[in-house]
PDB file of N, CA and C in Angstrom:
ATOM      1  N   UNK A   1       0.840  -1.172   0.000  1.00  0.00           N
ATOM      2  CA  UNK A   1       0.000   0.000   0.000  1.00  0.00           C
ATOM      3  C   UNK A   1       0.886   1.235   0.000  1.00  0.00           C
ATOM      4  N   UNK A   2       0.256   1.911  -1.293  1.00  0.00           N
ATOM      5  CA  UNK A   2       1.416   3.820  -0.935  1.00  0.00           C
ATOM      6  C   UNK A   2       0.551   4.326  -0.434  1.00  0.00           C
ATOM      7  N   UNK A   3       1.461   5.312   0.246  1.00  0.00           N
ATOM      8  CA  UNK A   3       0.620   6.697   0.977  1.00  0.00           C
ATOM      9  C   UNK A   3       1.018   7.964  -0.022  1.00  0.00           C
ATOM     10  N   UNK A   4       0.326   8.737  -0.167  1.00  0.00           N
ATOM     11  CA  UNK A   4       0.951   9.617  -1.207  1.00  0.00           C
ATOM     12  C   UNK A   4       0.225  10.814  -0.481  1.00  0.00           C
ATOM     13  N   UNK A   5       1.390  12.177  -0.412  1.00  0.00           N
ATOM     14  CA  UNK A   5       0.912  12.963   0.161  1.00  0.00           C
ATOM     15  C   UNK A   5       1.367  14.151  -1.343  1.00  0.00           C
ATOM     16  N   UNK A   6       0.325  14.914  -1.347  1.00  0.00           N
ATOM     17  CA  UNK A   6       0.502  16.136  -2.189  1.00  0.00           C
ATOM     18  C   UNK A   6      -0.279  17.385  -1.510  1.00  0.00           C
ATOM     19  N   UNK A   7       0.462  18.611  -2.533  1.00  0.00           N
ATOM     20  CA  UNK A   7       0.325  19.736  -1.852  1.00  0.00           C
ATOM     21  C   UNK A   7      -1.680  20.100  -2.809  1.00  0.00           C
ATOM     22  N   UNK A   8      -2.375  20.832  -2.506  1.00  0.00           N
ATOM     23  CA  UNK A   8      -3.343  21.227  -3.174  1.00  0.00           C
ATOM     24  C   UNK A   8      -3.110  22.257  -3.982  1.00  0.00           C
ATOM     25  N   UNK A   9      -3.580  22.555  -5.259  1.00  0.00           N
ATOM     26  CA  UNK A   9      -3.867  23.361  -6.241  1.00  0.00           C
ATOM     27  C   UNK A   9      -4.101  24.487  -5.760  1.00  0.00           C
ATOM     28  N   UNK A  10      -4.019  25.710  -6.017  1.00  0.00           N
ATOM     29  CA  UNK A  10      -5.004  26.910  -5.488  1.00  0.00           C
ATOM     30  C   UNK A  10      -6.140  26.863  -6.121  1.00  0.00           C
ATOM     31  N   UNK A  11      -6.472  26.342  -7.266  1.00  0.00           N
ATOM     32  CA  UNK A  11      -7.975  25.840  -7.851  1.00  0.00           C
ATOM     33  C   UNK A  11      -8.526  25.037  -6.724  1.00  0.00           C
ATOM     34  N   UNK A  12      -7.771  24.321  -6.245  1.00  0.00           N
ATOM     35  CA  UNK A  12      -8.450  23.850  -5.080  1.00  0.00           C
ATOM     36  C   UNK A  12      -9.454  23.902  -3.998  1.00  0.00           C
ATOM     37  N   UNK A  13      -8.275  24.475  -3.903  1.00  0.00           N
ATOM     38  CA  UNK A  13      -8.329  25.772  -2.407  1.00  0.00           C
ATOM     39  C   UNK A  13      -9.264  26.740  -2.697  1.00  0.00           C
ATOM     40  N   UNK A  14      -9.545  27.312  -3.630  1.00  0.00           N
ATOM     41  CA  UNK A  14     -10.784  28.120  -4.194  1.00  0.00           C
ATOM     42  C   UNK A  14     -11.825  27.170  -3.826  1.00  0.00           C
ATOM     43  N   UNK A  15     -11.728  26.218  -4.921  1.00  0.00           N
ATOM     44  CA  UNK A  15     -13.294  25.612  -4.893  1.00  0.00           C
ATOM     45  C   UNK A  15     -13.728  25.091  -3.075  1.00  0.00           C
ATOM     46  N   UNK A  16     -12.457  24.609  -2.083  1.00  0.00           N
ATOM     47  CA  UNK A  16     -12.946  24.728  -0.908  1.00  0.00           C
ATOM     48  C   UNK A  16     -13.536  25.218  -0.140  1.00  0.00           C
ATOM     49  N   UNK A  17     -12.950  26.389  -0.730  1.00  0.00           N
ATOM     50  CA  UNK A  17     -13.136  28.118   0.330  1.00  0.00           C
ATOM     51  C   UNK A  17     -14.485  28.122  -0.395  1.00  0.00           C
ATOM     52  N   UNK A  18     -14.918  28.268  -1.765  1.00  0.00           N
ATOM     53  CA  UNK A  18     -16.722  28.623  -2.113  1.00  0.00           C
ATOM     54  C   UNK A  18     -17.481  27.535  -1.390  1.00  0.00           C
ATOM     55  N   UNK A  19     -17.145  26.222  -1.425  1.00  0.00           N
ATOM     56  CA  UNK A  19     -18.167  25.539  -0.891  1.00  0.00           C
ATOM     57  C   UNK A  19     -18.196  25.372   0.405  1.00  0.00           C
ATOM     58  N   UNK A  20     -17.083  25.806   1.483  1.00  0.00           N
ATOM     59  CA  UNK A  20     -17.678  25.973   2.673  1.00  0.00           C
ATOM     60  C   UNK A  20     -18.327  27.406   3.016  1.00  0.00           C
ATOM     61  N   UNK A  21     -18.179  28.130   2.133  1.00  0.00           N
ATOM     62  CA  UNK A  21     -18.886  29.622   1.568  1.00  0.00           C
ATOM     63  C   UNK A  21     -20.587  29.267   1.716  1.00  0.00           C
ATOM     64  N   UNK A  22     -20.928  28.474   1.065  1.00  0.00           N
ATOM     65  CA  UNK A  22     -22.401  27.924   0.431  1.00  0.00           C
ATOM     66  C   UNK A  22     -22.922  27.199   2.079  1.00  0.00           C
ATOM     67  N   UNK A  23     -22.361  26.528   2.396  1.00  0.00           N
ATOM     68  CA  UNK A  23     -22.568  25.828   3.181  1.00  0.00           C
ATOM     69  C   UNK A  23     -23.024  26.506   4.841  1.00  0.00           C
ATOM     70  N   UNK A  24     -21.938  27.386   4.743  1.00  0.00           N
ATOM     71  CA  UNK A  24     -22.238  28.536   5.455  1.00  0.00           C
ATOM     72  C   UNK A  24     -23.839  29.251   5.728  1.00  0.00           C
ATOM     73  N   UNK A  25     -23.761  29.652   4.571  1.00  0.00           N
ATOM     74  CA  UNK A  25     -25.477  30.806   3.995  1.00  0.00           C
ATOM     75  C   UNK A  25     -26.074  29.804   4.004  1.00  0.00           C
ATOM     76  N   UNK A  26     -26.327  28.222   3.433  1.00  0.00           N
ATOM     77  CA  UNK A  26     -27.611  27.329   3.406  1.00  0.00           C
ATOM     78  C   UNK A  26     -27.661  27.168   5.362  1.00  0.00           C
ATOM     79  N   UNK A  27     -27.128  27.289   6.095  1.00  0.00           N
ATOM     80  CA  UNK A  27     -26.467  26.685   7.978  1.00  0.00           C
ATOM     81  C   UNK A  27     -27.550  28.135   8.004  1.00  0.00           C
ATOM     82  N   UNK A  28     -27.150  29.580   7.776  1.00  0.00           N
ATOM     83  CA  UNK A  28     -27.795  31.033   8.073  1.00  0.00           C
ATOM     84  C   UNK A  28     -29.079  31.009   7.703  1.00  0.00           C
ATOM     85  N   UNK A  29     -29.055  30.658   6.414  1.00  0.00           N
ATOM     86  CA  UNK A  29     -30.794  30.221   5.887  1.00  0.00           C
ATOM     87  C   UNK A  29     -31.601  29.508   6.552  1.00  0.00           C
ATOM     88  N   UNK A  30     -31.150  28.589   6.577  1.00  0.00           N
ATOM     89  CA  UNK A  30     -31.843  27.659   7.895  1.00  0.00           C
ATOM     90  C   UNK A  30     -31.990  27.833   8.964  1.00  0.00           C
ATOM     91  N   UNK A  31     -31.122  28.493   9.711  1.00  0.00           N
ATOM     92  CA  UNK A  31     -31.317  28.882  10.887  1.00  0.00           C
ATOM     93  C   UNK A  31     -32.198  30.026  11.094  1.00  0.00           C
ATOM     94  N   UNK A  32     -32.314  30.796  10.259  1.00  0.00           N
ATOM     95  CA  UNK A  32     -32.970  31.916   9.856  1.00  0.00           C
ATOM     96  C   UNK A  32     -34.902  31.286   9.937  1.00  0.00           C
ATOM     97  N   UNK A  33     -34.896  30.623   9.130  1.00  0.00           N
ATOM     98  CA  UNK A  33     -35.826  30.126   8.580  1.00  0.00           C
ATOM     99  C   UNK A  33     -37.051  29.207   9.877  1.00  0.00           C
ATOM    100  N   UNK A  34     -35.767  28.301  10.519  1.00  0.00           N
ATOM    101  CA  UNK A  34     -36.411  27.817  11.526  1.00  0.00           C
ATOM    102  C   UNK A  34     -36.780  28.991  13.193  1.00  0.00           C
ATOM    103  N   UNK A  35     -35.993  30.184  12.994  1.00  0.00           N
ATOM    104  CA  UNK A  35     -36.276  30.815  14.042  1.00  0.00           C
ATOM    105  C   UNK A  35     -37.675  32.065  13.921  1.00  0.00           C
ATOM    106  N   UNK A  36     -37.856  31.777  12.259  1.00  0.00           N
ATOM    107  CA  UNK A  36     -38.920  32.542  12.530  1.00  0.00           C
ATOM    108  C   UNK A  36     -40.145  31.646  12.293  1.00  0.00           C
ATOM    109  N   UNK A  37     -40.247  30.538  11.886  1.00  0.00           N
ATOM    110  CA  UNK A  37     -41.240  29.320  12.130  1.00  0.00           C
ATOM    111  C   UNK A  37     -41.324  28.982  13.835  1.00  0.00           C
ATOM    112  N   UNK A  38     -40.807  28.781  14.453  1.00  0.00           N
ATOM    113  CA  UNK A  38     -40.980  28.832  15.711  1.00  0.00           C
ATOM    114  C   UNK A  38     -41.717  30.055  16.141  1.00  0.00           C
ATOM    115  N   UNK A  39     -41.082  30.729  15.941  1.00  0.00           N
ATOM    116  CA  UNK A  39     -41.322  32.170  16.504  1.00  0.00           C
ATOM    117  C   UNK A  39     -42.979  32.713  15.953  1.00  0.00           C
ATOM    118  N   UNK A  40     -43.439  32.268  14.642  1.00  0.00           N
ATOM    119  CA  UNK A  40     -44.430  32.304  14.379  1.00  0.00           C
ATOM    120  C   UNK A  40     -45.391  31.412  14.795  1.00  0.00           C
ATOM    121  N   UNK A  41     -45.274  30.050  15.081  1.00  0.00           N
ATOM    122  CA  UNK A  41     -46.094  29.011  15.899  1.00  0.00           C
ATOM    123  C   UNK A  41     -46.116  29.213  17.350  1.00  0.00           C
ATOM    124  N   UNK A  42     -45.595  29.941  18.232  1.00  0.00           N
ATOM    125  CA  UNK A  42     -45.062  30.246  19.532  1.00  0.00           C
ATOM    126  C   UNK A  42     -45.787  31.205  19.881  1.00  0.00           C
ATOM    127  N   UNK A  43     -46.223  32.437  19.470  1.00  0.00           N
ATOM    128  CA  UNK A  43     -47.142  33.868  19.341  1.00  0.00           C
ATOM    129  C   UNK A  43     -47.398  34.457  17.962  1.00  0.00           C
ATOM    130  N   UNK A  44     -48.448  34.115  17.481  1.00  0.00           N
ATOM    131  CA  UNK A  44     -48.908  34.044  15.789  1.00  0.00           C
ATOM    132  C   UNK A  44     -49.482  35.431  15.465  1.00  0.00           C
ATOM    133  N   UNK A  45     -49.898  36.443  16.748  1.00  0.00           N
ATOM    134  CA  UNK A  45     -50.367  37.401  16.422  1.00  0.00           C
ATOM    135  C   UNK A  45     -49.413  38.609  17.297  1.00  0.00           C
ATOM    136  N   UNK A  46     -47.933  37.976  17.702  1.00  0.00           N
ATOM    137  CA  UNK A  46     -47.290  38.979  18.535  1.00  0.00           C
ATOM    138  C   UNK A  46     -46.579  39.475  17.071  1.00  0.00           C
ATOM    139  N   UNK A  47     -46.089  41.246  17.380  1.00  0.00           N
ATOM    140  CA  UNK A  47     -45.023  41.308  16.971  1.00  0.00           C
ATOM    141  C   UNK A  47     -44.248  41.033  16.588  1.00  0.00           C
ATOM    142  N   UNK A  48     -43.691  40.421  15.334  1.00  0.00           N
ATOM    143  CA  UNK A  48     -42.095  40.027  15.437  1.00  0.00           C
ATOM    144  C   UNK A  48     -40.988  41.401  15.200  1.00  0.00           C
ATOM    145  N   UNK A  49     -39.931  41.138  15.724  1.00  0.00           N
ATOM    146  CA  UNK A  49     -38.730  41.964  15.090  1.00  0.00           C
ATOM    147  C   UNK A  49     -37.424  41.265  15.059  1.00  0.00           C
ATOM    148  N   UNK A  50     -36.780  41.183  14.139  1.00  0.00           N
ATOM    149  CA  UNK A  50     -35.921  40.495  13.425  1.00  0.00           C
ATOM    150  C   UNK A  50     -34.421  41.277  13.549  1.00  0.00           C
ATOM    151  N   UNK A  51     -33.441  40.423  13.993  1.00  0.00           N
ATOM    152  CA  UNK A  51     -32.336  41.039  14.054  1.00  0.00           C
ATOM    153  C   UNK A  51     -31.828  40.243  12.336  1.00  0.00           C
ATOM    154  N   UNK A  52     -31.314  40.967  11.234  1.00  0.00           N
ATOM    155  CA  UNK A  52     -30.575  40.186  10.192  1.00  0.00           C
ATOM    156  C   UNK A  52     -29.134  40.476   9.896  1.00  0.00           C
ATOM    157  N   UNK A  53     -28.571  39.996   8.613  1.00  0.00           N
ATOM    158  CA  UNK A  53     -27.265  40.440   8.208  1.00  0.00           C
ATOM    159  C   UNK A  53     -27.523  40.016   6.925  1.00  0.00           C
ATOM    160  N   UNK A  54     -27.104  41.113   5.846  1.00  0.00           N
ATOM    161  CA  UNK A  54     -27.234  41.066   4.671  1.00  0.00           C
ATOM    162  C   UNK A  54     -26.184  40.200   3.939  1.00  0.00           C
ATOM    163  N   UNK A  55     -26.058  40.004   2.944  1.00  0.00           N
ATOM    164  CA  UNK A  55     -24.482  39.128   2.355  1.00  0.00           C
ATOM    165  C   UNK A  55     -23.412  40.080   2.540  1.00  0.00           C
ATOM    166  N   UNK A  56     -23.288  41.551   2.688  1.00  0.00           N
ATOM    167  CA  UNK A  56     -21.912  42.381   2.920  1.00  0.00           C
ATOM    168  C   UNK A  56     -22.190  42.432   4.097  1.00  0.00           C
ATOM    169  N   UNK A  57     -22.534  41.538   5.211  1.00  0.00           N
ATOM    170  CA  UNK A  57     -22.748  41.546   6.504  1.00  0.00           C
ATOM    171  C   UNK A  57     -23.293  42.558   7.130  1.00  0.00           C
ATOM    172  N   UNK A  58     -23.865  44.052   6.604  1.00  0.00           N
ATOM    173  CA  UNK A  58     -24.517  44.432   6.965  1.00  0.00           C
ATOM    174  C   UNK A  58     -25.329  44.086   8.156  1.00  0.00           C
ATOM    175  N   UNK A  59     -25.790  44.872   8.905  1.00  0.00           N
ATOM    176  CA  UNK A  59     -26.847  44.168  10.214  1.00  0.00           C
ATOM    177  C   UNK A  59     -28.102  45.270   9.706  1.00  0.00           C
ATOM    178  N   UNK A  60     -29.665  44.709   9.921  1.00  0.00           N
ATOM    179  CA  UNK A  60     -30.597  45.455   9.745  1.00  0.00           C
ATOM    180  C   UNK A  60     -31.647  44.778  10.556  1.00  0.00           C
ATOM    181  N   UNK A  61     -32.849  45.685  10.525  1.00  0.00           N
ATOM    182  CA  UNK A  61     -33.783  45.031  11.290  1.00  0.00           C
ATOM    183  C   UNK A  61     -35.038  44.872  10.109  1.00  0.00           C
ATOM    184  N   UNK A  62     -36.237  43.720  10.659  1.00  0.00           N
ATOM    185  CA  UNK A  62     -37.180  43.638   9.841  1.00  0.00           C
ATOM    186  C   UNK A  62     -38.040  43.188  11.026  1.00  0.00           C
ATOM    187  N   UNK A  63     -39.415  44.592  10.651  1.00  0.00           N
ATOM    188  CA  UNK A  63     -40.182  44.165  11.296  1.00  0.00           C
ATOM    189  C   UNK A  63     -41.737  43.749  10.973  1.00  0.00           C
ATOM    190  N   UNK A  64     -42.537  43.097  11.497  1.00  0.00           N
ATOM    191  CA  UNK A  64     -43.651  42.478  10.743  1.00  0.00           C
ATOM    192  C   UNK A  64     -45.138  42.628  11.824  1.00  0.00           C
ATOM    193  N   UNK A  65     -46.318  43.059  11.558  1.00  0.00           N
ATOM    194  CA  UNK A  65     -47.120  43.211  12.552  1.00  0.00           C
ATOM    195  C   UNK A  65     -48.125  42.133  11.764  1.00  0.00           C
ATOM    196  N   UNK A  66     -48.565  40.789  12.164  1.00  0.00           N
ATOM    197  CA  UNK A  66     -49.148  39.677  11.086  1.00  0.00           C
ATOM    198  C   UNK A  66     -50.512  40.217  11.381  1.00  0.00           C
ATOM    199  N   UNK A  67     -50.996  40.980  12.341  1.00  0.00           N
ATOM    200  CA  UNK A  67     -52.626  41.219  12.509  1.00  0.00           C
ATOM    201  C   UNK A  67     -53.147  42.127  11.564  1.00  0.00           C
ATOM    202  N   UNK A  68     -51.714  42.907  11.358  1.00  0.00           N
ATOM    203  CA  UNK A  68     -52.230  44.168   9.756  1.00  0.00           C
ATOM    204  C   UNK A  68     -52.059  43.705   9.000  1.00  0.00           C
ATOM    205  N   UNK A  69     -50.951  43.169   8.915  1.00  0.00           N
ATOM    206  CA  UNK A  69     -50.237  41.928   7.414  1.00  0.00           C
ATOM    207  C   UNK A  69     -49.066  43.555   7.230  1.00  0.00           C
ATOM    208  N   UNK A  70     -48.892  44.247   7.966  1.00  0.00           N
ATOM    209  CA  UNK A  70     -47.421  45.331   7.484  1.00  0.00           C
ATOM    210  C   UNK A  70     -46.415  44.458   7.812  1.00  0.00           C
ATOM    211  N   UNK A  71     -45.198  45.515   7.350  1.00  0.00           N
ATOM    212  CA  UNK A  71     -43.573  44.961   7.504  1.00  0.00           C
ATOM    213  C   UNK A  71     -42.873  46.134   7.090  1.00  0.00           C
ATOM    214  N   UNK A  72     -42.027  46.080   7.713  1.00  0.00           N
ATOM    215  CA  UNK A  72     -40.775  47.187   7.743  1.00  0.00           C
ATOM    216  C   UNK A  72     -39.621  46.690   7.566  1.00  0.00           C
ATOM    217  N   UNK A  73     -38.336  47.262   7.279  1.00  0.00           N
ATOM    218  CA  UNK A  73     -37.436  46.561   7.121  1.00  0.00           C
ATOM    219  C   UNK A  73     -36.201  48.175   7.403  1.00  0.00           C
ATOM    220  N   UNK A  74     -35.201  48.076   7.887  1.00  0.00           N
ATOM    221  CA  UNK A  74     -34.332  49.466   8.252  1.00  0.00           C
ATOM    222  C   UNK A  74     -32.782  49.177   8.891  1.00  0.00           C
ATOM    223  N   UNK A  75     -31.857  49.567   8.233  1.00  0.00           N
ATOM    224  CA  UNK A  75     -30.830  49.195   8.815  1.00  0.00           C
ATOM    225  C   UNK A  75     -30.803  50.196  10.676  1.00  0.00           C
ATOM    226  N   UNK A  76     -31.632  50.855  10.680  1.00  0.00           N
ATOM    227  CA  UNK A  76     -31.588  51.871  11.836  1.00  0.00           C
ATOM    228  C   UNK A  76     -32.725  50.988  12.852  1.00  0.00           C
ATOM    229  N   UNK A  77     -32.380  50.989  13.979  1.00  0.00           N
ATOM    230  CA  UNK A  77     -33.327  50.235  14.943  1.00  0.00           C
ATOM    231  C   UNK A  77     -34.224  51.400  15.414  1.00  0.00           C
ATOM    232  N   UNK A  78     -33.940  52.468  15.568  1.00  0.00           N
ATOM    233  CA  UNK A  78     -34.619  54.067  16.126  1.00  0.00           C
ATOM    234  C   UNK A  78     -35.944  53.915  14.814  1.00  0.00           C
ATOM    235  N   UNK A  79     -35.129  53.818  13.793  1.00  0.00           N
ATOM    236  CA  UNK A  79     -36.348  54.005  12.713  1.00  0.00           C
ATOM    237  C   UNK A  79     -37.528  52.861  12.673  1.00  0.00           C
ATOM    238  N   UNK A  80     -37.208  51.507  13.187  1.00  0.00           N
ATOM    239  CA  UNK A  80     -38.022  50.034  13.035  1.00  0.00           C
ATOM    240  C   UNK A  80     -39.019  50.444  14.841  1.00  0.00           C
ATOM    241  N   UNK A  81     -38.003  51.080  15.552  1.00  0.00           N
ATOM    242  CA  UNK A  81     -38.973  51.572  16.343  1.00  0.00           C
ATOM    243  C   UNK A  81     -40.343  52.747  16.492  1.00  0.00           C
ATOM    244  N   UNK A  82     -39.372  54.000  15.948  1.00  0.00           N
ATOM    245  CA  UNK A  82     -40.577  54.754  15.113  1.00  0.00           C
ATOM    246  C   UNK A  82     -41.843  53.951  14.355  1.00  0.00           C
ATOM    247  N   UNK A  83     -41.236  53.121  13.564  1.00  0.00           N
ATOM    248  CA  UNK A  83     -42.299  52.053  12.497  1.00  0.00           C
ATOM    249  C   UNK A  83     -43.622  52.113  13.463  1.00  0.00           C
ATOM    250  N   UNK A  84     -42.898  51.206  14.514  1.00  0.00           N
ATOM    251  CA  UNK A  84     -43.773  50.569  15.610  1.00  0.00           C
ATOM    252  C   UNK A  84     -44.498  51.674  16.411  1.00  0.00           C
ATOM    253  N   UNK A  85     -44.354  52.213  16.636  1.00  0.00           N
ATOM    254  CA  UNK A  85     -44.656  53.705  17.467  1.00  0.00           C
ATOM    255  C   UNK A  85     -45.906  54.369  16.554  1.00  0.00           C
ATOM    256  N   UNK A  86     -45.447  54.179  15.485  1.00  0.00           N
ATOM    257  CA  UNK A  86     -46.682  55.210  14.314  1.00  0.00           C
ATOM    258  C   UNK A  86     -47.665  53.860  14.006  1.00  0.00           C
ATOM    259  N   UNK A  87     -47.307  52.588  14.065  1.00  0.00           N
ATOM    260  CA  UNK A  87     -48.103  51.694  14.089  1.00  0.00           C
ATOM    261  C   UNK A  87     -49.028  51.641  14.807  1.00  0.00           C
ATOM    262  N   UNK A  88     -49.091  51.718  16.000  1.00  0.00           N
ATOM    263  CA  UNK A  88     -50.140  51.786  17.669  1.00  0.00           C
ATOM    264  C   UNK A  88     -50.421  52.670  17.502  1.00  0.00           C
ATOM    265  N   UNK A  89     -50.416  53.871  16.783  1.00  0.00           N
ATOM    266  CA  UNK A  89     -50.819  55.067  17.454  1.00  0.00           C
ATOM    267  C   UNK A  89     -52.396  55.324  16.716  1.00  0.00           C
ATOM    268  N   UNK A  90     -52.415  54.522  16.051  1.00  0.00           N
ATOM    269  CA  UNK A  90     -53.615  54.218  14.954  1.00  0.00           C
ATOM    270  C   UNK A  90     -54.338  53.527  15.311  1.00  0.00           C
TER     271      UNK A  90
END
């Protein structure tokens, strides 16, 4: 039996680095996905507000009131609060 050891390609090493890339965002998606399915079976007519991160990692908020059927979405939390604020006041 040989053992054969070699160095990797940088083609390689690329295609590594994208697919633990992918693997990554499908892990975020999902996790994403299952926390607001919970979160919607858990209190169906509360509030939600959403902490996210865009693909340039950005952070933003998204918010959703399911009894109006609105949604907001704002990289500013002052502003997703305003949202909410002019929401009730109605």
């Amino acid at each position: 039996m040989r053992n054969e050891i070699r160095c990797l390609q940088p083609e390689e090493i690329e295609i590594a680095s994208r697919t633990r890339n992918i693997f990554t965002s499908v892990c975020q998606a999902l996790h994403g996905f299952w926390q607001n399915a919970i979160q919607t079976l858990l209190a169906p007519d509360e509030l939600q507000v959403i902490q996210k991160v865009d693909r340039q990692g950005n952070i933003y908020w998204q918010a959703y009131d399911p009894v109006t059927g609105k949604s907001f979405s704002s990289g500013s939390e002052v502003d997703v609060s305003m949202w909410i604020e002019q929401l009730y006041k109605h």
